[in-house]
PDB file of N, CA and C in Angstrom:
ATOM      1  N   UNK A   1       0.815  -1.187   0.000  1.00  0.00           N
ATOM      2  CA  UNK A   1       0.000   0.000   0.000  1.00  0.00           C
ATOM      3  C   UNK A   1       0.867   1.262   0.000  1.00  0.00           C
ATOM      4  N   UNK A   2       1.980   1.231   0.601  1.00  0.00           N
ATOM      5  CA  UNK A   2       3.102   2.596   0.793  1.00  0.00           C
ATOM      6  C   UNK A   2       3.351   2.446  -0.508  1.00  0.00           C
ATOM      7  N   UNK A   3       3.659   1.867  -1.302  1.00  0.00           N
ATOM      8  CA  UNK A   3       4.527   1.483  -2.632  1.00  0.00           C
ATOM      9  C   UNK A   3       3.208   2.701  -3.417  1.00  0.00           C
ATOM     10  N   UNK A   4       2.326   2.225  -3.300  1.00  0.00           N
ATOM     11  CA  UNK A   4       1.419   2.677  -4.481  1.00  0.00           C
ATOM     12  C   UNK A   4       0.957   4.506  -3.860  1.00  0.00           C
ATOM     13  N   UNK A   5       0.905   4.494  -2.794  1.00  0.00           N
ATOM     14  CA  UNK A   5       0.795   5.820  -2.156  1.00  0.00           C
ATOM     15  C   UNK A   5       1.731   6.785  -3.038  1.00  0.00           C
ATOM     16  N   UNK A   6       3.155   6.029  -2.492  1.00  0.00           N
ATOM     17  CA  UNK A   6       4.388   6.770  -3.231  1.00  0.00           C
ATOM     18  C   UNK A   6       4.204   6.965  -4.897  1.00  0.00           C
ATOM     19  N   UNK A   7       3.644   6.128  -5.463  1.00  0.00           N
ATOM     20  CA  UNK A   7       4.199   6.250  -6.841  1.00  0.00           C
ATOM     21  C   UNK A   7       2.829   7.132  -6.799  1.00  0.00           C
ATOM     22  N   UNK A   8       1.512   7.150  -6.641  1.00  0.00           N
ATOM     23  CA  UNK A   8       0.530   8.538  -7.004  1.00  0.00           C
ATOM     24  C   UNK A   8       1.706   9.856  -6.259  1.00  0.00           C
ATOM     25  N   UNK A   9       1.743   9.642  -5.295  1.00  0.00           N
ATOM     26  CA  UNK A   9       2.106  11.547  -4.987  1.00  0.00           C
ATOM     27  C   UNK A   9       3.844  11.336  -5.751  1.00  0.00           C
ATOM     28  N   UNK A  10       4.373  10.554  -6.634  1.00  0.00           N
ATOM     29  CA  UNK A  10       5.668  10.684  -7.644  1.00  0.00           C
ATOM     30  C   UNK A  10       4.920  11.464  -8.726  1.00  0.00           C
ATOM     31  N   UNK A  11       3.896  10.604  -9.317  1.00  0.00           N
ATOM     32  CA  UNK A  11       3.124  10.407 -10.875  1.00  0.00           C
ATOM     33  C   UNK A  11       2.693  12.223 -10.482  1.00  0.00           C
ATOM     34  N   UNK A  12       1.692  12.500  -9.736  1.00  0.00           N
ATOM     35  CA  UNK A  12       1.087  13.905  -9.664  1.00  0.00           C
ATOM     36  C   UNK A  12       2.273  15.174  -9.417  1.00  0.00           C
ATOM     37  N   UNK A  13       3.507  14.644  -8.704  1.00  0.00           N
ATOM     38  CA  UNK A  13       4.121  16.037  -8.654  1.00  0.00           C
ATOM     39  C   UNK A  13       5.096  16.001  -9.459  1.00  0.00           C
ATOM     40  N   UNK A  14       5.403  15.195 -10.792  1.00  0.00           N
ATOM     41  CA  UNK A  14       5.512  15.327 -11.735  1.00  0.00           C
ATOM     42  C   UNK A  14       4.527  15.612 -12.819  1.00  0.00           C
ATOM     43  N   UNK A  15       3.530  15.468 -12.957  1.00  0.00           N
ATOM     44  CA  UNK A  15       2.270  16.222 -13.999  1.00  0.00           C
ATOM     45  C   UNK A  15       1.412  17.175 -13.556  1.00  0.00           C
ATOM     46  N   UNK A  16       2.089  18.193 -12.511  1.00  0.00           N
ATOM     47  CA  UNK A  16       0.940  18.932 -11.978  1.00  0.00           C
ATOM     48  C   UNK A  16       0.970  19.906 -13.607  1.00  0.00           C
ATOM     49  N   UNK A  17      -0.351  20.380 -12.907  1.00  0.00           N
ATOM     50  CA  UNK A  17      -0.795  21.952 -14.450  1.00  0.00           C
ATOM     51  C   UNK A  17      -0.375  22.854 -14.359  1.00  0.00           C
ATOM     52  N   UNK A  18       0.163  23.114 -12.824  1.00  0.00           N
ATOM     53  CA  UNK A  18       0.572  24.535 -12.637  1.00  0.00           C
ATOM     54  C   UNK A  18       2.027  25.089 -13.016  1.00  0.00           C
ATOM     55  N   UNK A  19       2.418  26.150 -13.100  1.00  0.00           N
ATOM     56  CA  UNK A  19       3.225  26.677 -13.855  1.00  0.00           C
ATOM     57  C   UNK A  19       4.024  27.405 -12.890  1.00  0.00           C
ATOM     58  N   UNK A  20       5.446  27.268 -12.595  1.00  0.00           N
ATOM     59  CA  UNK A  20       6.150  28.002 -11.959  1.00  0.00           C
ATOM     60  C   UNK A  20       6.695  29.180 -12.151  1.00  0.00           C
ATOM     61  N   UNK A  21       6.134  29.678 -13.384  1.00  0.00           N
ATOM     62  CA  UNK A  21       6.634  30.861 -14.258  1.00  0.00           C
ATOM     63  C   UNK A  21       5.417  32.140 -13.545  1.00  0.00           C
ATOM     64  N   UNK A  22       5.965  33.211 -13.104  1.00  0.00           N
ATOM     65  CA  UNK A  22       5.122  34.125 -12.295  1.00  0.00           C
ATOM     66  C   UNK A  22       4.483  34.839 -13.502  1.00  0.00           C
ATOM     67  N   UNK A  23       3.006  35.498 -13.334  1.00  0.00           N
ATOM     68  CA  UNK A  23       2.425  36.393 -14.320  1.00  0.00           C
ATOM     69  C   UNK A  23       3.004  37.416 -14.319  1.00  0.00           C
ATOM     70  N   UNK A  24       3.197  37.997 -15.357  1.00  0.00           N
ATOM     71  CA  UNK A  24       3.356  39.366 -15.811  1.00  0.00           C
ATOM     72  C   UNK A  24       2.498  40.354 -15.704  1.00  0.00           C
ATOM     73  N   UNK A  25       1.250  40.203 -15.126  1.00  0.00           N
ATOM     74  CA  UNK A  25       0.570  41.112 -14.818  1.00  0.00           C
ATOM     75  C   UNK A  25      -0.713  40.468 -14.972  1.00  0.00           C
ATOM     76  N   UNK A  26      -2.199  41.723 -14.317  1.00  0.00           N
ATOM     77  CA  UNK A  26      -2.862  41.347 -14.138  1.00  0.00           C
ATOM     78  C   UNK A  26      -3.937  41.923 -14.655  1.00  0.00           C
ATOM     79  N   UNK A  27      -5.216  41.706 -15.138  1.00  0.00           N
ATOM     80  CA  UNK A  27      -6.795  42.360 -15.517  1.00  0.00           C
ATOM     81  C   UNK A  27      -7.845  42.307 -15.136  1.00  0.00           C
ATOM     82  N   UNK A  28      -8.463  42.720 -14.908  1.00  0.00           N
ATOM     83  CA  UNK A  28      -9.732  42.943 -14.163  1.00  0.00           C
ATOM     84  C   UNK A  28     -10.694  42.660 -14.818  1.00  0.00           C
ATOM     85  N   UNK A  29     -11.823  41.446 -14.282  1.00  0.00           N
ATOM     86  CA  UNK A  29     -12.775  41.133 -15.041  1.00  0.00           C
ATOM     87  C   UNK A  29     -13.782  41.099 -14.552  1.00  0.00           C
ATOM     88  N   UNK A  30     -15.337  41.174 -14.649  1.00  0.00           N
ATOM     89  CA  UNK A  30     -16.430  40.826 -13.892  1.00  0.00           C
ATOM     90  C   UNK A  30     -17.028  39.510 -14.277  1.00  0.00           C
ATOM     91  N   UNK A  31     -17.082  39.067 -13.094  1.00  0.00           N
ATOM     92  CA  UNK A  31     -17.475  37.446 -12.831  1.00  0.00           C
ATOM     93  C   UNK A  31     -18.449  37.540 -11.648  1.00  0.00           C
ATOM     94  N   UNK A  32     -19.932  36.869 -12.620  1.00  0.00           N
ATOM     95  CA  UNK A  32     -20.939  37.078 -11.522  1.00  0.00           C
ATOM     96  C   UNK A  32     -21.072  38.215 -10.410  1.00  0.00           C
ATOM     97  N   UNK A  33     -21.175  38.928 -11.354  1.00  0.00           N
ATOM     98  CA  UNK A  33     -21.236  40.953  -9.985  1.00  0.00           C
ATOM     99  C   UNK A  33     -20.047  41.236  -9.192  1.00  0.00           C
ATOM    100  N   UNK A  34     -18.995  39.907  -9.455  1.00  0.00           N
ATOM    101  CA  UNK A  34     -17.544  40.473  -8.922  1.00  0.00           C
ATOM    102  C   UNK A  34     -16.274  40.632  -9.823  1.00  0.00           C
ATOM    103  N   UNK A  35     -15.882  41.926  -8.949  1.00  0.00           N
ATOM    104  CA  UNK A  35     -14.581  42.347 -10.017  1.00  0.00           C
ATOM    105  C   UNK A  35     -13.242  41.180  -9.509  1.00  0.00           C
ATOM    106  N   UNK A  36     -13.008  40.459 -10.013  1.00  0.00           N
ATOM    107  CA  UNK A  36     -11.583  39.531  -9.978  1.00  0.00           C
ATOM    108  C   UNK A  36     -10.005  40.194 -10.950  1.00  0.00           C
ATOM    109  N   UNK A  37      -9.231  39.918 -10.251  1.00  0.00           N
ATOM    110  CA  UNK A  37      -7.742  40.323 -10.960  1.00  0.00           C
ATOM    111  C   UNK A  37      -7.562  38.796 -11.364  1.00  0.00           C
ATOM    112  N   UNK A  38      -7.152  38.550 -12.719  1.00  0.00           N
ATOM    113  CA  UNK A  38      -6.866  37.480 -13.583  1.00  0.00           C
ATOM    114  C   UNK A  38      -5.177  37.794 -14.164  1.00  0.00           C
ATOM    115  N   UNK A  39      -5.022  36.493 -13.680  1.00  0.00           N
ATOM    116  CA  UNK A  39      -3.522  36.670 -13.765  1.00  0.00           C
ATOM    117  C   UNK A  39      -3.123  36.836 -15.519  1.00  0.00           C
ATOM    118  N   UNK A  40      -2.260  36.959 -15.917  1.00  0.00           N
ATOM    119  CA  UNK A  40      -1.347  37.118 -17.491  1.00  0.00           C
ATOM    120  C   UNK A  40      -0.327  36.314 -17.768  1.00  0.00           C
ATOM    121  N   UNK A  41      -0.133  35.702 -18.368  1.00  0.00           N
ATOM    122  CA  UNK A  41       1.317  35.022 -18.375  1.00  0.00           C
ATOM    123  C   UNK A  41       2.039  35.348 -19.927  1.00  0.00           C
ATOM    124  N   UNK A  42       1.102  35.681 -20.464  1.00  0.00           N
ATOM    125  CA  UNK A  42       1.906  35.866 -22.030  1.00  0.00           C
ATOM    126  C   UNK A  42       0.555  36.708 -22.813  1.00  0.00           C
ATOM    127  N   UNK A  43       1.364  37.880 -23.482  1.00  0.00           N
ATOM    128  CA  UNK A  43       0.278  39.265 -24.181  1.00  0.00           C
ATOM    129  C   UNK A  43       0.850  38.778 -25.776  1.00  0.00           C
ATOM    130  N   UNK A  44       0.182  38.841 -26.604  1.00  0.00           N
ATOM    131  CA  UNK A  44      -0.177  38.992 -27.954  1.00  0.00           C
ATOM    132  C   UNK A  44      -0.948  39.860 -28.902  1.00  0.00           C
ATOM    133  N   UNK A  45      -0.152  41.150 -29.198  1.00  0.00           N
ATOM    134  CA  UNK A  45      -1.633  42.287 -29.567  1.00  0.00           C
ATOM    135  C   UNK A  45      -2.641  42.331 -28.395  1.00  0.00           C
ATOM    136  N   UNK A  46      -3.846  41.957 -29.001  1.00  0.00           N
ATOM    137  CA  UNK A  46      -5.164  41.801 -28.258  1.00  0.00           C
ATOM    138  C   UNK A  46      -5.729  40.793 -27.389  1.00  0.00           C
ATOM    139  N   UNK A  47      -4.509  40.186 -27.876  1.00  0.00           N
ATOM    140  CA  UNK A  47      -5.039  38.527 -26.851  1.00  0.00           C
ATOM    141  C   UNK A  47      -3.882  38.562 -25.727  1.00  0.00           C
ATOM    142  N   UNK A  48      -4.797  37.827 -24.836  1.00  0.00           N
ATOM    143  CA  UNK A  48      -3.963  37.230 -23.273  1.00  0.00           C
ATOM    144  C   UNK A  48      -4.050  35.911 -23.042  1.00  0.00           C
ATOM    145  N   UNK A  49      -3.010  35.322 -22.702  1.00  0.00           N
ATOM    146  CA  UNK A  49      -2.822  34.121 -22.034  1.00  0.00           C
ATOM    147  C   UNK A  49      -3.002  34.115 -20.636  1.00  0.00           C
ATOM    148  N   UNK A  50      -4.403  34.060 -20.257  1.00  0.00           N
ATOM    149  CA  UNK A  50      -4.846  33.961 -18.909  1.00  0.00           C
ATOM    150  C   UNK A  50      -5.108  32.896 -18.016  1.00  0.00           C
ATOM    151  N   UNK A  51      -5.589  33.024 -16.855  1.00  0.00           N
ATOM    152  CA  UNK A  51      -6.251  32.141 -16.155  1.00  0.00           C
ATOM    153  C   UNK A  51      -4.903  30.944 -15.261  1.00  0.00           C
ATOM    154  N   UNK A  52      -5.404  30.843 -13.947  1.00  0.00           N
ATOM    155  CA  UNK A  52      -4.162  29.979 -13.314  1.00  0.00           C
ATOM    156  C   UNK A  52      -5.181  28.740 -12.306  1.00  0.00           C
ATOM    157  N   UNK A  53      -5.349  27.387 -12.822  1.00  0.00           N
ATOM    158  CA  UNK A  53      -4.016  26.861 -13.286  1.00  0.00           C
ATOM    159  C   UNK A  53      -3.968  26.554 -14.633  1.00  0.00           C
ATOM    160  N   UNK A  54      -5.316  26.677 -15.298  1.00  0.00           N
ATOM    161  CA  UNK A  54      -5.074  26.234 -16.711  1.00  0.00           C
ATOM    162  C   UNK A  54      -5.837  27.462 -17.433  1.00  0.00           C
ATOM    163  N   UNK A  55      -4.729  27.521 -18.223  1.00  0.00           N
ATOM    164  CA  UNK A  55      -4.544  28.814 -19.254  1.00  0.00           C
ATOM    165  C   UNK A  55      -5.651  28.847 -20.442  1.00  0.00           C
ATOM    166  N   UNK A  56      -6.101  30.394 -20.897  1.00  0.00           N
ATOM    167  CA  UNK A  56      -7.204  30.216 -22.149  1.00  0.00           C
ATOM    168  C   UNK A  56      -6.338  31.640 -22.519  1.00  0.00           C
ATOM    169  N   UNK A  57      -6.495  31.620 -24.167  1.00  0.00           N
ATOM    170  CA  UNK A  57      -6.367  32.521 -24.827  1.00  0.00           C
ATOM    171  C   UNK A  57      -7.471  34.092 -24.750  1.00  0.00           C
ATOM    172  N   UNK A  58      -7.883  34.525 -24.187  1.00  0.00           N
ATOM    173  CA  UNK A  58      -8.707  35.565 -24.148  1.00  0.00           C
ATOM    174  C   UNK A  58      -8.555  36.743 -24.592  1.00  0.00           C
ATOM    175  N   UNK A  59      -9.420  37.266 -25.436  1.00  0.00           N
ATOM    176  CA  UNK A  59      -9.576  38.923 -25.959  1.00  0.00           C
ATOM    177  C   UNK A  59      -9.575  39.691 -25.343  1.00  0.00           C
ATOM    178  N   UNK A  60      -8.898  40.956 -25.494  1.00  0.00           N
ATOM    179  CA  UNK A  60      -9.076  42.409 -24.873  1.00  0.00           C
ATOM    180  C   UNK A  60     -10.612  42.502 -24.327  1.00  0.00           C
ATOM    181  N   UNK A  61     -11.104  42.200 -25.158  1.00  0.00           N
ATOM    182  CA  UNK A  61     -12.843  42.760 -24.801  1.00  0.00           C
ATOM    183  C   UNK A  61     -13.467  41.902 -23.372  1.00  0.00           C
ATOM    184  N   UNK A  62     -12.747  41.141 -23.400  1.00  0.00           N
ATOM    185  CA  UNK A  62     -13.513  40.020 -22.471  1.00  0.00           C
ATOM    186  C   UNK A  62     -12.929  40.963 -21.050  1.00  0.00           C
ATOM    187  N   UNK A  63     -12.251  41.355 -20.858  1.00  0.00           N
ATOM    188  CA  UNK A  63     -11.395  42.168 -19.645  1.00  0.00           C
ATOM    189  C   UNK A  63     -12.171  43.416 -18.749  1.00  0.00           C
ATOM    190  N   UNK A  64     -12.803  43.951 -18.377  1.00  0.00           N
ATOM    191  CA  UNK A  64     -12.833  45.271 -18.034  1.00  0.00           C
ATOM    192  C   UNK A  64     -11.813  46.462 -17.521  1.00  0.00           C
ATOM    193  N   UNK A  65     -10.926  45.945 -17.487  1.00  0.00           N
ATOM    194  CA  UNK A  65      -9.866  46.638 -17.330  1.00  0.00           C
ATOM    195  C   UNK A  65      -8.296  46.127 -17.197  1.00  0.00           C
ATOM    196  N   UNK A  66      -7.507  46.661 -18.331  1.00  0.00           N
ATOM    197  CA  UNK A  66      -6.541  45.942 -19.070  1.00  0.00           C
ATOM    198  C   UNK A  66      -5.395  47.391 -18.913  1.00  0.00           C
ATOM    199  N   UNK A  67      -5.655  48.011 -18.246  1.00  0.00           N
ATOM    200  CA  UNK A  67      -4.560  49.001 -17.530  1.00  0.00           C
ATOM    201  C   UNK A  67      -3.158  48.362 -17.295  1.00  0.00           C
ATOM    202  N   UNK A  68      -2.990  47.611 -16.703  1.00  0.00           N
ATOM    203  CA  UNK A  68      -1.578  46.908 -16.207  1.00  0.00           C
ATOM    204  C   UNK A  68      -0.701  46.214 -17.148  1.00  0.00           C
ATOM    205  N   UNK A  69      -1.533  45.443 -18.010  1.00  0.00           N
ATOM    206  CA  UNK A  69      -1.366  44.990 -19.122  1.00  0.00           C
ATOM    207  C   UNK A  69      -0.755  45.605 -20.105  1.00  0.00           C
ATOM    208  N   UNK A  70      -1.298  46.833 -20.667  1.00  0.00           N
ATOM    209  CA  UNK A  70      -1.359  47.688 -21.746  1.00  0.00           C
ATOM    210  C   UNK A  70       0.150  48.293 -21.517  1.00  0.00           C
ATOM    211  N   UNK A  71       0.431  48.979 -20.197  1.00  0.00           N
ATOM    212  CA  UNK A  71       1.581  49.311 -20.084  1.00  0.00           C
ATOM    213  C   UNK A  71       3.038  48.575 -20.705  1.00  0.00           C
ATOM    214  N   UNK A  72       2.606  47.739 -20.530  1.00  0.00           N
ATOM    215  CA  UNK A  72       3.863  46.414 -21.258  1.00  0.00           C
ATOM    216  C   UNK A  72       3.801  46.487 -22.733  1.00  0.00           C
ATOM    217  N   UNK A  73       5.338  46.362 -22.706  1.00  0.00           N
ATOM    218  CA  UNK A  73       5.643  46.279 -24.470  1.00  0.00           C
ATOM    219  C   UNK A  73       5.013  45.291 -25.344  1.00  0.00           C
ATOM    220  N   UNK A  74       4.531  45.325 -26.353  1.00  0.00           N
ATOM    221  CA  UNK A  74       3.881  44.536 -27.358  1.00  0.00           C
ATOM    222  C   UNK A  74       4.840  43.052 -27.461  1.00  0.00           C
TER     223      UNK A  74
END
């Protein structure tokens, strides 16, 4: 039973989703009547690589406020 314990918590903290790479900044979105800061990890023109732990491509428009963002070089 230890044997198999060990090899799940080996197998999972080798395939976790999360990303050790810190965001570059953050945007403000409304979600259900609340304003949330959504992390950034990578800007493209108009699109963001958002969301932690698993990432979506998202549009400028989807944001309400993309202040922090914008400041950063293209």
């Amino acid at each position: 039973m230890k044997k198999i314990i060990t090899i799940i918590i080996g197998v999972t903290s080798i395939c976790g989703c999360v990303s050790n790479t810190p965001p570059i900044c953050y945007n403000k979105a409304n979600i259900s009547n609340h304003t949330y800061d959504i992390a950034v990890f990578k800007k493209e023109g108009a699109r963001y690589l958002a969301g932690n732990p698993f990432y979506t491509w998202t549009d400028k428009s989807q944001f309400i406020d993309t202040s922090d963002c914008d400041k950063l070089n293209p």
